[in-house]
C-alpha atoms as a PDB file:
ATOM      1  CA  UNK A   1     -33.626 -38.532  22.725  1.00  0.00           C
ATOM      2  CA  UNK A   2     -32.740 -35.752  20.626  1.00  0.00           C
ATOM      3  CA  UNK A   3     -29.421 -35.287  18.906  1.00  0.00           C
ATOM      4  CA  UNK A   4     -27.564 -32.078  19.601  1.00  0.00           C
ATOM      5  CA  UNK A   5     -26.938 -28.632  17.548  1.00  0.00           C
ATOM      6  CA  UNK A   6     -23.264 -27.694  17.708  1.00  0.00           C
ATOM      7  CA  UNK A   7     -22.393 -23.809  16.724  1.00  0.00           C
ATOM      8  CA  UNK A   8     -18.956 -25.011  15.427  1.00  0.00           C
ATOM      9  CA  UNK A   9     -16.298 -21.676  15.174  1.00  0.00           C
ATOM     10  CA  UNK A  10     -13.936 -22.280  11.802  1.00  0.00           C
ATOM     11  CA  UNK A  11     -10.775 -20.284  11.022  1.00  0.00           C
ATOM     12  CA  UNK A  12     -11.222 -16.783   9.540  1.00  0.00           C
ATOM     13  CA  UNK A  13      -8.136 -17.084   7.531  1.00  0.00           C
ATOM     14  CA  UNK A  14      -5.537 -19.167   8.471  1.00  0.00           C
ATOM     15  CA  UNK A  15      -6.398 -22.945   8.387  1.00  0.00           C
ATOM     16  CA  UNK A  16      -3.942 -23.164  11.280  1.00  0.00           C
ATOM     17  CA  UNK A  17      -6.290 -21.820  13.712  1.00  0.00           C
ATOM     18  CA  UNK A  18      -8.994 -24.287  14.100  1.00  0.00           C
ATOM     19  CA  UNK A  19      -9.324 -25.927  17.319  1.00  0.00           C
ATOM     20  CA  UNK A  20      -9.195 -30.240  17.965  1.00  0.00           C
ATOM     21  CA  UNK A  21     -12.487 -30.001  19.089  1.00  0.00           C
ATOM     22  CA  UNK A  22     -13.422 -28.084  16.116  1.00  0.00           C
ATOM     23  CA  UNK A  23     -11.980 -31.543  14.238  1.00  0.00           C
ATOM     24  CA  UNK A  24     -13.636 -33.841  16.052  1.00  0.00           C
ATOM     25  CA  UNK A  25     -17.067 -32.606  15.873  1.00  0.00           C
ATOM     26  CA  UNK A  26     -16.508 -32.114  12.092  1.00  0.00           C
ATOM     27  CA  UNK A  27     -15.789 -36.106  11.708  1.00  0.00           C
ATOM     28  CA  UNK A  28     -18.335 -36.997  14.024  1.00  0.00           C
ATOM     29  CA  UNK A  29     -21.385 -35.221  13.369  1.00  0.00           C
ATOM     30  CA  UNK A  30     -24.078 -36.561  11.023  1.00  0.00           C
ATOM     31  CA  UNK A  31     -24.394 -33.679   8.970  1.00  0.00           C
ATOM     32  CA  UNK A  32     -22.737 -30.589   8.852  1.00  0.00           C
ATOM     33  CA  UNK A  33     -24.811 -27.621   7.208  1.00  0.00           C
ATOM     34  CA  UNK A  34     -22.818 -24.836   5.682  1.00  0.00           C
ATOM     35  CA  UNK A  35     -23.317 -21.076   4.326  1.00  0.00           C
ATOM     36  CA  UNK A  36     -21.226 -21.770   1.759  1.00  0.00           C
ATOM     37  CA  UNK A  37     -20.386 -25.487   0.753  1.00  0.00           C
ATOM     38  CA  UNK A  38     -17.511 -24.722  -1.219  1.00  0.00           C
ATOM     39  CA  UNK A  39     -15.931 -22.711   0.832  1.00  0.00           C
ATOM     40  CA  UNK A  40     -16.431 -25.560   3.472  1.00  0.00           C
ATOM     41  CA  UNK A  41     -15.424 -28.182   1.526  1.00  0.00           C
ATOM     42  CA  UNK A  42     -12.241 -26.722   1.529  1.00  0.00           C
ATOM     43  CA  UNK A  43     -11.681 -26.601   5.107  1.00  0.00           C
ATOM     44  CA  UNK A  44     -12.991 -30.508   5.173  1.00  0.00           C
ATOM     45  CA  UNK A  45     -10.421 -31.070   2.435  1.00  0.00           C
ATOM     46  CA  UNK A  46      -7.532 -29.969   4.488  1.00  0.00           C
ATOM     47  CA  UNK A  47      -8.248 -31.917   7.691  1.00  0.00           C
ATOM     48  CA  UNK A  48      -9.134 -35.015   5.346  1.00  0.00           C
ATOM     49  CA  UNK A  49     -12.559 -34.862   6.787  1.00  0.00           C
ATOM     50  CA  UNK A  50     -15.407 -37.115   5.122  1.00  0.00           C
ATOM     51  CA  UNK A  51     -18.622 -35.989   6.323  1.00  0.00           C
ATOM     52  CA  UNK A  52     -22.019 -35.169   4.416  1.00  0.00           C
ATOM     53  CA  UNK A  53     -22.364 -31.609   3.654  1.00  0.00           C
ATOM     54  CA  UNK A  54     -24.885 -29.356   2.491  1.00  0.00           C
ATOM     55  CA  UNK A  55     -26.364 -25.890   2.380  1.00  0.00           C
ATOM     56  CA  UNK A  56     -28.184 -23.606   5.076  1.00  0.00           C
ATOM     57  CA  UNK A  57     -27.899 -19.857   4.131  1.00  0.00           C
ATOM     58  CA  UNK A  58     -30.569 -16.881   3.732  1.00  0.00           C
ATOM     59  CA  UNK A  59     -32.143 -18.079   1.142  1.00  0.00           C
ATOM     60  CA  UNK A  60     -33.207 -21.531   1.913  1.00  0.00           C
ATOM     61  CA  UNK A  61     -33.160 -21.621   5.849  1.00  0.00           C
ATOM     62  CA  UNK A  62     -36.874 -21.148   5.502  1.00  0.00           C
ATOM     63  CA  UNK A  63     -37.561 -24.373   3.508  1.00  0.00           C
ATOM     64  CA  UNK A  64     -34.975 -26.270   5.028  1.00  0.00           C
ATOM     65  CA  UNK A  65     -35.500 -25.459   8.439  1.00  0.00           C
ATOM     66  CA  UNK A  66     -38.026 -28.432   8.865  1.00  0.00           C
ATOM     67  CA  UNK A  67     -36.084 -30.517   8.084  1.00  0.00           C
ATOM     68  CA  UNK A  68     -33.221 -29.954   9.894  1.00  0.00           C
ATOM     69  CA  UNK A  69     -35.827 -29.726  12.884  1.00  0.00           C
ATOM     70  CA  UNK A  70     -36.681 -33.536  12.702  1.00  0.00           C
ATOM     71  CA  UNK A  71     -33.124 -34.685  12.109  1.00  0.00           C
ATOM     72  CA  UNK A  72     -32.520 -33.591  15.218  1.00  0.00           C
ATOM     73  CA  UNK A  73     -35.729 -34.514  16.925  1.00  0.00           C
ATOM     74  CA  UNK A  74     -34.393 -38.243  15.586  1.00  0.00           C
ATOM     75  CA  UNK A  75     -31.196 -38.005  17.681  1.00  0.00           C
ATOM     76  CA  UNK A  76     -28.874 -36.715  14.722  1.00  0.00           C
ATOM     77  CA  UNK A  77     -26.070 -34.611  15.573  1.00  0.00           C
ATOM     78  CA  UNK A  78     -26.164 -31.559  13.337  1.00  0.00           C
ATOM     79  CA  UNK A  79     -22.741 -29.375  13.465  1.00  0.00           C
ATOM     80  CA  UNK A  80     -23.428 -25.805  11.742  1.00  0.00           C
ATOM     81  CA  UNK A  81     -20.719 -23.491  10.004  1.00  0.00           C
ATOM     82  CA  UNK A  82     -20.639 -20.280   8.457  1.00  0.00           C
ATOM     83  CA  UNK A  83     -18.421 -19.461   5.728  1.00  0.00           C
ATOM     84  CA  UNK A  84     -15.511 -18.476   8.396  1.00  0.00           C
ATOM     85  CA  UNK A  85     -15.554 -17.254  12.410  1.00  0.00           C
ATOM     86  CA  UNK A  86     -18.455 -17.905  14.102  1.00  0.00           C
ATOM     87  CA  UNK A  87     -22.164 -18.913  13.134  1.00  0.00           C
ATOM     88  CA  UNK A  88     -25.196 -17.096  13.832  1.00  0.00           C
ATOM     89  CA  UNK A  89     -23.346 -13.765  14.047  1.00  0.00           C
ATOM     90  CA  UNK A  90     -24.504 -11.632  10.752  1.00  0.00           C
ATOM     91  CA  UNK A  91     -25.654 -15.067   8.886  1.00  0.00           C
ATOM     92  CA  UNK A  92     -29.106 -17.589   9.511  1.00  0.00           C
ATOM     93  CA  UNK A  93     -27.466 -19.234  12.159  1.00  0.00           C
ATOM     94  CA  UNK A  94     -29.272 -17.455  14.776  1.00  0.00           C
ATOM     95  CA  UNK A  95     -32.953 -18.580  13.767  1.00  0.00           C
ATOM     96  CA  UNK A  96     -32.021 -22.327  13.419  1.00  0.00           C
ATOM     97  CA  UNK A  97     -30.798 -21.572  16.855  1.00  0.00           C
ATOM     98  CA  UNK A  98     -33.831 -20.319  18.052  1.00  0.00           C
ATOM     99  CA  UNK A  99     -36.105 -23.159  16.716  1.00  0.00           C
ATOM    100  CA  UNK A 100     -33.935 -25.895  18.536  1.00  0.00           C
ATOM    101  CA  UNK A 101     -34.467 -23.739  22.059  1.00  0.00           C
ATOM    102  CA  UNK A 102     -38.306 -23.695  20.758  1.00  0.00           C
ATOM    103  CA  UNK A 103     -38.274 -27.341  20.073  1.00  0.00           C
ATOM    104  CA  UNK A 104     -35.926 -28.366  22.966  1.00  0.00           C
ATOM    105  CA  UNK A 105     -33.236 -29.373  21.059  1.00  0.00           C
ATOM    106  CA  UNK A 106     -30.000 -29.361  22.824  1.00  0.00           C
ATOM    107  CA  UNK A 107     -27.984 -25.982  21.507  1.00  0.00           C
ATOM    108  CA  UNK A 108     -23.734 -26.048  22.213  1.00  0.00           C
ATOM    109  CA  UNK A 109     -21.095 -24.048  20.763  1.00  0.00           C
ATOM    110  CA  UNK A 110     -17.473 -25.755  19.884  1.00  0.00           C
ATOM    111  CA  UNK A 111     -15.787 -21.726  19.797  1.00  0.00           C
ATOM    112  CA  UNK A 112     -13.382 -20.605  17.390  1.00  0.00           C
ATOM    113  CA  UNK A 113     -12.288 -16.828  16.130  1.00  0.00           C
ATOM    114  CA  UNK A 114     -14.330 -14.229  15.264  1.00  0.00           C
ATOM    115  CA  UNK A 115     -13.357 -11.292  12.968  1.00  0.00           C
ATOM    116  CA  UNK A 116     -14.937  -8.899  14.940  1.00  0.00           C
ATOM    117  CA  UNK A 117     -13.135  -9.806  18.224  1.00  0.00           C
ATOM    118  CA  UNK A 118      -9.508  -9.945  16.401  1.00  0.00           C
ATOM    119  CA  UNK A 119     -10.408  -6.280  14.161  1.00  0.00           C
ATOM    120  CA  UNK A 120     -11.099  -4.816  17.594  1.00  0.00           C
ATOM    121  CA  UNK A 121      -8.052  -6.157  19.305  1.00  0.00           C
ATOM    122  CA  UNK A 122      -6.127  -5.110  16.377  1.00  0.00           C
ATOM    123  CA  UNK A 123      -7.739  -1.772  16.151  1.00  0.00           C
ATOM    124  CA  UNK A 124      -5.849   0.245  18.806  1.00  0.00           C
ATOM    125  CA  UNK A 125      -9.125   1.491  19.607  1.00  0.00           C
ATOM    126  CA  UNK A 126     -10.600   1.636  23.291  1.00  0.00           C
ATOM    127  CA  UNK A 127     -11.822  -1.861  23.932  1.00  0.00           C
ATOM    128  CA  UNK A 128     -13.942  -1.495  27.250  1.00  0.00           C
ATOM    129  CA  UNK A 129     -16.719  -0.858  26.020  1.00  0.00           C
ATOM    130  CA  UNK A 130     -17.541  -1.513  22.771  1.00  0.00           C
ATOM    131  CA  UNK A 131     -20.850  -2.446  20.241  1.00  0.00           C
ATOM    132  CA  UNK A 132     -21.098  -4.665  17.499  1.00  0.00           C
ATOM    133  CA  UNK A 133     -23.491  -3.476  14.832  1.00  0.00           C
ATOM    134  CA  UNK A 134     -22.979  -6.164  11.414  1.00  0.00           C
ATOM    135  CA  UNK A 135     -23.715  -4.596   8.272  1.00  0.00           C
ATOM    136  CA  UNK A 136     -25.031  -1.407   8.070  1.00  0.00           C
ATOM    137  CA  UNK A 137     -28.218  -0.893   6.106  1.00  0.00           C
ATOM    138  CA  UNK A 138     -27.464  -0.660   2.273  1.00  0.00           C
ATOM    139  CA  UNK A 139     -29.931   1.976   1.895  1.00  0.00           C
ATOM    140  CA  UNK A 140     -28.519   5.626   2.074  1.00  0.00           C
ATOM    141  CA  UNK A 141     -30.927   7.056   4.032  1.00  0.00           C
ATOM    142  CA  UNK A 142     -31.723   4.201   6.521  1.00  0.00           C
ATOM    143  CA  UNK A 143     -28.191   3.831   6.725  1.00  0.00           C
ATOM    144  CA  UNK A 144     -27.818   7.855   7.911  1.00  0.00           C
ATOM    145  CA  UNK A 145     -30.853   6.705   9.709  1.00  0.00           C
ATOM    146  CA  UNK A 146     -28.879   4.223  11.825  1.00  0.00           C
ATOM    147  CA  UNK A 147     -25.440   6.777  11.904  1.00  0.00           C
ATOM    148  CA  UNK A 148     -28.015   9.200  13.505  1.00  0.00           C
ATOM    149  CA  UNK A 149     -28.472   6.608  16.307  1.00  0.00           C
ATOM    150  CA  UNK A 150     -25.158   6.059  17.008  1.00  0.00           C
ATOM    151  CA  UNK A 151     -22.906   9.070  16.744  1.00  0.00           C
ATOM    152  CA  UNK A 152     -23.287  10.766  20.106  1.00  0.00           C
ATOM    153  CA  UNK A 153     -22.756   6.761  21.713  1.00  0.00           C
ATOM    154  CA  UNK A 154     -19.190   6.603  23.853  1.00  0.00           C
ATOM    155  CA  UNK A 155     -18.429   3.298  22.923  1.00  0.00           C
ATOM    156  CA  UNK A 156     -16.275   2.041  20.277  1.00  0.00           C
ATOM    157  CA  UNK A 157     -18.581   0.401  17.201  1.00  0.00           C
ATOM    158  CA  UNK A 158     -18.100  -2.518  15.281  1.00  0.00           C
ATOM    159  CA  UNK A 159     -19.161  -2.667  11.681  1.00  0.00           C
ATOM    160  CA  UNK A 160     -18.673  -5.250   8.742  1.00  0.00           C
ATOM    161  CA  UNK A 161     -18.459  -4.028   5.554  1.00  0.00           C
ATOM    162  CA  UNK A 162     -18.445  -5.300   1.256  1.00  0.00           C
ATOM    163  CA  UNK A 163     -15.315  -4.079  -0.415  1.00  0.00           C
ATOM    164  CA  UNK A 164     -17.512  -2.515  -3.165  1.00  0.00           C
ATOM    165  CA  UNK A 165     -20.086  -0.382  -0.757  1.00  0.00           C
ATOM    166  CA  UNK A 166     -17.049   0.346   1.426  1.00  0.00           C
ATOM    167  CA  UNK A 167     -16.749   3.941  -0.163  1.00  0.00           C
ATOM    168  CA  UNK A 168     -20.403   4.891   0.241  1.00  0.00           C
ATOM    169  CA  UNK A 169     -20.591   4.128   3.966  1.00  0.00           C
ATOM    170  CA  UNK A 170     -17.294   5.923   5.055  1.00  0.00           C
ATOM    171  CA  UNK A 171     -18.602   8.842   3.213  1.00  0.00           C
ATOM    172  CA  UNK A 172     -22.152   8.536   5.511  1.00  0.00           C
ATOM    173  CA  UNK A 173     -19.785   8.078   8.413  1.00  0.00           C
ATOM    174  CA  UNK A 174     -17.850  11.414   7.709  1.00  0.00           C
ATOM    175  CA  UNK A 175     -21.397  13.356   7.112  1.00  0.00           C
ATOM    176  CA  UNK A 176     -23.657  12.027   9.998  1.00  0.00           C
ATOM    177  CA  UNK A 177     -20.746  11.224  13.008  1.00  0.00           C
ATOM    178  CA  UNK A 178     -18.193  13.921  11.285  1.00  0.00           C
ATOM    179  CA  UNK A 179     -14.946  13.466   8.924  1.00  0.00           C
ATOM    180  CA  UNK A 180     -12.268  13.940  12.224  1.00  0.00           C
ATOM    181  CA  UNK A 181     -13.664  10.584  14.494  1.00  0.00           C
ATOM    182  CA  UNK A 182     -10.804   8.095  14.227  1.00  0.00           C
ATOM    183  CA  UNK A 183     -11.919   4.336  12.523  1.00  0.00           C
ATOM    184  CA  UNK A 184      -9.705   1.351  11.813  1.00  0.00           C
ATOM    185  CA  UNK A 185     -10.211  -0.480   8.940  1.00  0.00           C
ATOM    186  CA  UNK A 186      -8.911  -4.237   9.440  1.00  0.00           C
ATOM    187  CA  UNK A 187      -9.126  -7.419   6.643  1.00  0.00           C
ATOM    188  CA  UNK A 188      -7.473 -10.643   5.634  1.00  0.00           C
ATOM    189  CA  UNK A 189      -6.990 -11.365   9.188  1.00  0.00           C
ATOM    190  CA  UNK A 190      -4.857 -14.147  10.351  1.00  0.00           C
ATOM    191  CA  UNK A 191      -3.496 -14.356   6.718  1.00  0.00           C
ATOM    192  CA  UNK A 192      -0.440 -13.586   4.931  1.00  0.00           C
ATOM    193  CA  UNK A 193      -1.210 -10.118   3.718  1.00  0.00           C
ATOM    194  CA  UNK A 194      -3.185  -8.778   7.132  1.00  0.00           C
ATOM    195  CA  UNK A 195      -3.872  -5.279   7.221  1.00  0.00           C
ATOM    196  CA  UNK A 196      -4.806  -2.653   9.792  1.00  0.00           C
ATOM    197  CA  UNK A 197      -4.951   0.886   8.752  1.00  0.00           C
ATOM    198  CA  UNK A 198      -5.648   3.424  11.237  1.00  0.00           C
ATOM    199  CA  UNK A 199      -7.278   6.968   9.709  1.00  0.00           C
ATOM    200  CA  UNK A 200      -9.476   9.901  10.488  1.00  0.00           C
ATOM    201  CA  UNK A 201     -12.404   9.291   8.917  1.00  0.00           C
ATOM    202  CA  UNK A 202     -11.458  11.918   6.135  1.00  0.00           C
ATOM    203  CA  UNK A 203      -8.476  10.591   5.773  1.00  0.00           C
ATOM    204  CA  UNK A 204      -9.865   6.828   5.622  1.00  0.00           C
ATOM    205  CA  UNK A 205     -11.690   8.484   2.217  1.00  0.00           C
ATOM    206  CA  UNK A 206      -8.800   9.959   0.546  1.00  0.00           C
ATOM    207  CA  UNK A 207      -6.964   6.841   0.762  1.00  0.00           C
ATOM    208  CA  UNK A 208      -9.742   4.848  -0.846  1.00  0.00           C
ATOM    209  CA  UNK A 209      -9.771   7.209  -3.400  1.00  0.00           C
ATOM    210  CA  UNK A 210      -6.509   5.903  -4.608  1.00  0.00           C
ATOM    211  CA  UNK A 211      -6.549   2.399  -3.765  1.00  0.00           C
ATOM    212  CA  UNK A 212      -9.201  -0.323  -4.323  1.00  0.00           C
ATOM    213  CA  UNK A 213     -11.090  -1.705  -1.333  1.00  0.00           C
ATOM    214  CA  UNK A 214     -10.465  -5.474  -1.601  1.00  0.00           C
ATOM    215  CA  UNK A 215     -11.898  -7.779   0.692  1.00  0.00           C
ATOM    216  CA  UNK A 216     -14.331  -7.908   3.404  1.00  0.00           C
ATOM    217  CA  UNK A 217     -13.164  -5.311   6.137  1.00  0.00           C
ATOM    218  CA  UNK A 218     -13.926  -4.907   9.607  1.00  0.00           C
ATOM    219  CA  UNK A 219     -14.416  -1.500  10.582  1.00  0.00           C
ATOM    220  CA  UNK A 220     -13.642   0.459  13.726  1.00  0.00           C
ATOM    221  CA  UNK A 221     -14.804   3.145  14.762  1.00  0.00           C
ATOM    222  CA  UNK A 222     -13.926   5.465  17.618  1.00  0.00           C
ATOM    223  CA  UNK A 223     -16.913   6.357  20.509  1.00  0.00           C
ATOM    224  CA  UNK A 224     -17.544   9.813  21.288  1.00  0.00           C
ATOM    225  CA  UNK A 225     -15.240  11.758  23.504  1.00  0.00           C
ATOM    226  CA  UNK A 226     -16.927  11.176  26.770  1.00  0.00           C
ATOM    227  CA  UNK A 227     -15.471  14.944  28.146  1.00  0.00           C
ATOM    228  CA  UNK A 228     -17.309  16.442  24.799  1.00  0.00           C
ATOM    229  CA  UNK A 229     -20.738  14.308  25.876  1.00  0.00           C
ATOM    230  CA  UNK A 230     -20.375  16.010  29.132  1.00  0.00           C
ATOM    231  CA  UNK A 231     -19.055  19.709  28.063  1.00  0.00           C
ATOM    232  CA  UNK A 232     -22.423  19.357  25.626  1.00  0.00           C
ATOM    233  CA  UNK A 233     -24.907  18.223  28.637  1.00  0.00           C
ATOM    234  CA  UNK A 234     -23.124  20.933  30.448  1.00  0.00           C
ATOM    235  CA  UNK A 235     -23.898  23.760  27.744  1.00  0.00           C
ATOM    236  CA  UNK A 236     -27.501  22.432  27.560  1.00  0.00           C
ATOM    237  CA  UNK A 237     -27.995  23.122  30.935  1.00  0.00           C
ATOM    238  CA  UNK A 238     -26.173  26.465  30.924  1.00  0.00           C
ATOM    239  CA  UNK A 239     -28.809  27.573  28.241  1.00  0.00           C
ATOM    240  CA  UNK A 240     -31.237  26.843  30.750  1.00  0.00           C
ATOM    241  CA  UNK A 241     -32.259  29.592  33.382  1.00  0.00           C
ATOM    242  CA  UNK A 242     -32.222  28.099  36.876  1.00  0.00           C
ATOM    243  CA  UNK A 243     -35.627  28.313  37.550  1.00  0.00           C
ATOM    244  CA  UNK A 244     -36.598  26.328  34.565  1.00  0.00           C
ATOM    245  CA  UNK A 245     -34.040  23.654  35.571  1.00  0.00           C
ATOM    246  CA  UNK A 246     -35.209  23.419  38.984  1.00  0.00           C
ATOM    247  CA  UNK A 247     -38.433  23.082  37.879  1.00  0.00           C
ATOM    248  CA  UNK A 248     -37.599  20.420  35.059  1.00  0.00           C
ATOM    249  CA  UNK A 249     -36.373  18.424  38.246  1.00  0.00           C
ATOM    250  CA  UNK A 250     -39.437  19.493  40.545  1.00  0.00           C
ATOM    251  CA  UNK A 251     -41.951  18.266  38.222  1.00  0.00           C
ATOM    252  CA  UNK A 252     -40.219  14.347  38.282  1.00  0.00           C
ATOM    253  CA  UNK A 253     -40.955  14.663  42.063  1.00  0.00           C
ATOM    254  CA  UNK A 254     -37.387  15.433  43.945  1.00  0.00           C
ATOM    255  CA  UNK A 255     -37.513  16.974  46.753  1.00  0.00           C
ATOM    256  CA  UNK A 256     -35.745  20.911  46.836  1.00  0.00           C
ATOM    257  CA  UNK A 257     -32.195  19.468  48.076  1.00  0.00           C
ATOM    258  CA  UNK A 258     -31.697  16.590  45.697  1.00  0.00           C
ATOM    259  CA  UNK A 259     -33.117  19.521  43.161  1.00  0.00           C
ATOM    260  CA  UNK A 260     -30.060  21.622  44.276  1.00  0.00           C
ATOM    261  CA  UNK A 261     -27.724  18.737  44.506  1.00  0.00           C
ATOM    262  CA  UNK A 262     -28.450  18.040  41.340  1.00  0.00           C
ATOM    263  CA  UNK A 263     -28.550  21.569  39.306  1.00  0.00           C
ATOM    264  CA  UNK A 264     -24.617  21.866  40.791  1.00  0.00           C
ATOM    265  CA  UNK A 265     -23.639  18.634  39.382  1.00  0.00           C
ATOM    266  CA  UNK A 266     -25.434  19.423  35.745  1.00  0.00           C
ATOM    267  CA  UNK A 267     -23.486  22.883  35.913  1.00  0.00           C
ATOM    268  CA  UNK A 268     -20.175  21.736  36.980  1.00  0.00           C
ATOM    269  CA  UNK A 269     -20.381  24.647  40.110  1.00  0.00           C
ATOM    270  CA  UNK A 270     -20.176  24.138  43.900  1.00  0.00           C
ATOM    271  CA  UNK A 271     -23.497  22.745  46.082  1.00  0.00           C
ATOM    272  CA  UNK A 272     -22.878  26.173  48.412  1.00  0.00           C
ATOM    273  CA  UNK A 273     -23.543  28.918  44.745  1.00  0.00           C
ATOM    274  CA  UNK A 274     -26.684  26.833  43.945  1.00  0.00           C
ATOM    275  CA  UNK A 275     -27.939  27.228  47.668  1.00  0.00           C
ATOM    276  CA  UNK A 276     -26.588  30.688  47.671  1.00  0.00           C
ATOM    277  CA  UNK A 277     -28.908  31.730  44.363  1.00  0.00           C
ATOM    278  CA  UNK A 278     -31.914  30.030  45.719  1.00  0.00           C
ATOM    279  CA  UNK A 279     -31.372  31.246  49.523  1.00  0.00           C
ATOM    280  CA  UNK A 280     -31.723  34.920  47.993  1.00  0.00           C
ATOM    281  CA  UNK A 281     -34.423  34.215  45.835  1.00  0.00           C
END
């Protein structure tokens, strides 16, 4: 029988927030694989947890992977951690993930915080909808590339972001989604010196200007103003003469009163003017 693959959630910050469980599968497991073994070591430290620990990051999940495999084919209990929050989110995790499910090793999460989920909630931003992106391509222009993609969306987006490229990409934000769209820029969460700062994009860039990015940050940006989506759609169709809409709609196959129906709903105007123009024609 194969041993089991635990996705095992670590405090972001504060120490205080890990979870019993959390503890328990720490002690227990055979082996507990971390991004960064220092940085776990730390954590195991505080708890007074003895356990064997050692590395699975970027750059040696390919040759270690194996490995890891056939531990857990042999019934070993393997508990992975990143270097805080959750594992597989922006980090390797995901792909030793994917070859247990391939292999059918058992995969189970023991949860714990995430720094996406607490910048949001934080954020003051609208959190019904919302899209979590990871790092944004270091690359200017695939990085305007992605902006491109993702300015017009109404939902609010999720980035993480490096202290030192923090300055390029809010710049890339300002020129592709535009300098007034509201972002909140969240880091040291759950520790003493928290911080949330809430800025127009333009004024996000002034203020870095004068003070030093430190820290990894969680960024937050506002979703397009669903009324300006739909004044824009609107205008579109306004530019449009109504035969060519009608027959934009005629040539996917509606029939002449969903056509109608329709053209009145793009144009923000009664059914009875539509029917009206058409009737005369």
């Amino acid at each position: 029988m194969s041993g089991i693959l635990y996705l095992t959630g670590t405090p972001i910050g504060n120490l205080e927030d890990i979870s019993y469980r959390c503890i328990r599968i720490l002690t227990e497991a055979d082996l507990v694989l971390a991004e960064d073994t220092r940085q776990t070591q730390k954590l195991l430290n505080h708890y007074q947890i003895k356990n064997k620990l050692t590395s699975y990051h970027e750059h040696n999940k390919d040759e270690k992977q194996d490995h890891i495999i056939n531990l857990l084919l042999s019934g070993k209990n393997i508990a992975l951690v990143t270097d805080a929050g959750m594992p597989g989110i922006s980090d390797p995790g995901e792909d030793l993930a994917r070859a247990c499910r391939a292999n059918g090793i058992t995969v189970t999460t023991v949860p714990g915080p995430t720094a996406l989920v607490s910048g949001l909630i934080l954020s003051g931003q609208c959190l019904k909808e919302f899209l979590f992106l990871g790092f944004l391509p270091a690359d200017k222009k695939l990085k305007e590339q992605k902006l491109e993609e993702l300015k017009d969306l109404p939902y609010t987006l999720i980035f993480y972001e490096a202290p030192h490229k923090l300055n390029k990409t809010l710049a890339a934000m300002a020129k592709v989604i535009g300098s007034n769209r509201q972002i909140s820029l969240t880091r040291e969460l759950t520790k003493k010196y928290e911080e949330v700062l809430c800025f127009s994009l333009e004024e996000a860039i002034s203020y870095f200007q004068d003070n030093q990015p430190r820290g990894e940050y969680v960024l937050i940006l506002a979703g397009k103003d669903r009324q300006q989506i739909e004044d824009e759609v609107r205008v579109g169709w306004e530019n449009m003469s109504w035969q060519e809409h009608y027959h934009f709609y005629l040539e996917q196959g509606l029939e002449d009163k969903q056509i109608l129906k329709q053209m009145a709903k793009d144009r923000g105007i009664g059914k009875r003017e539509v029917y009206q123009y058409f009737h005369k024609k």
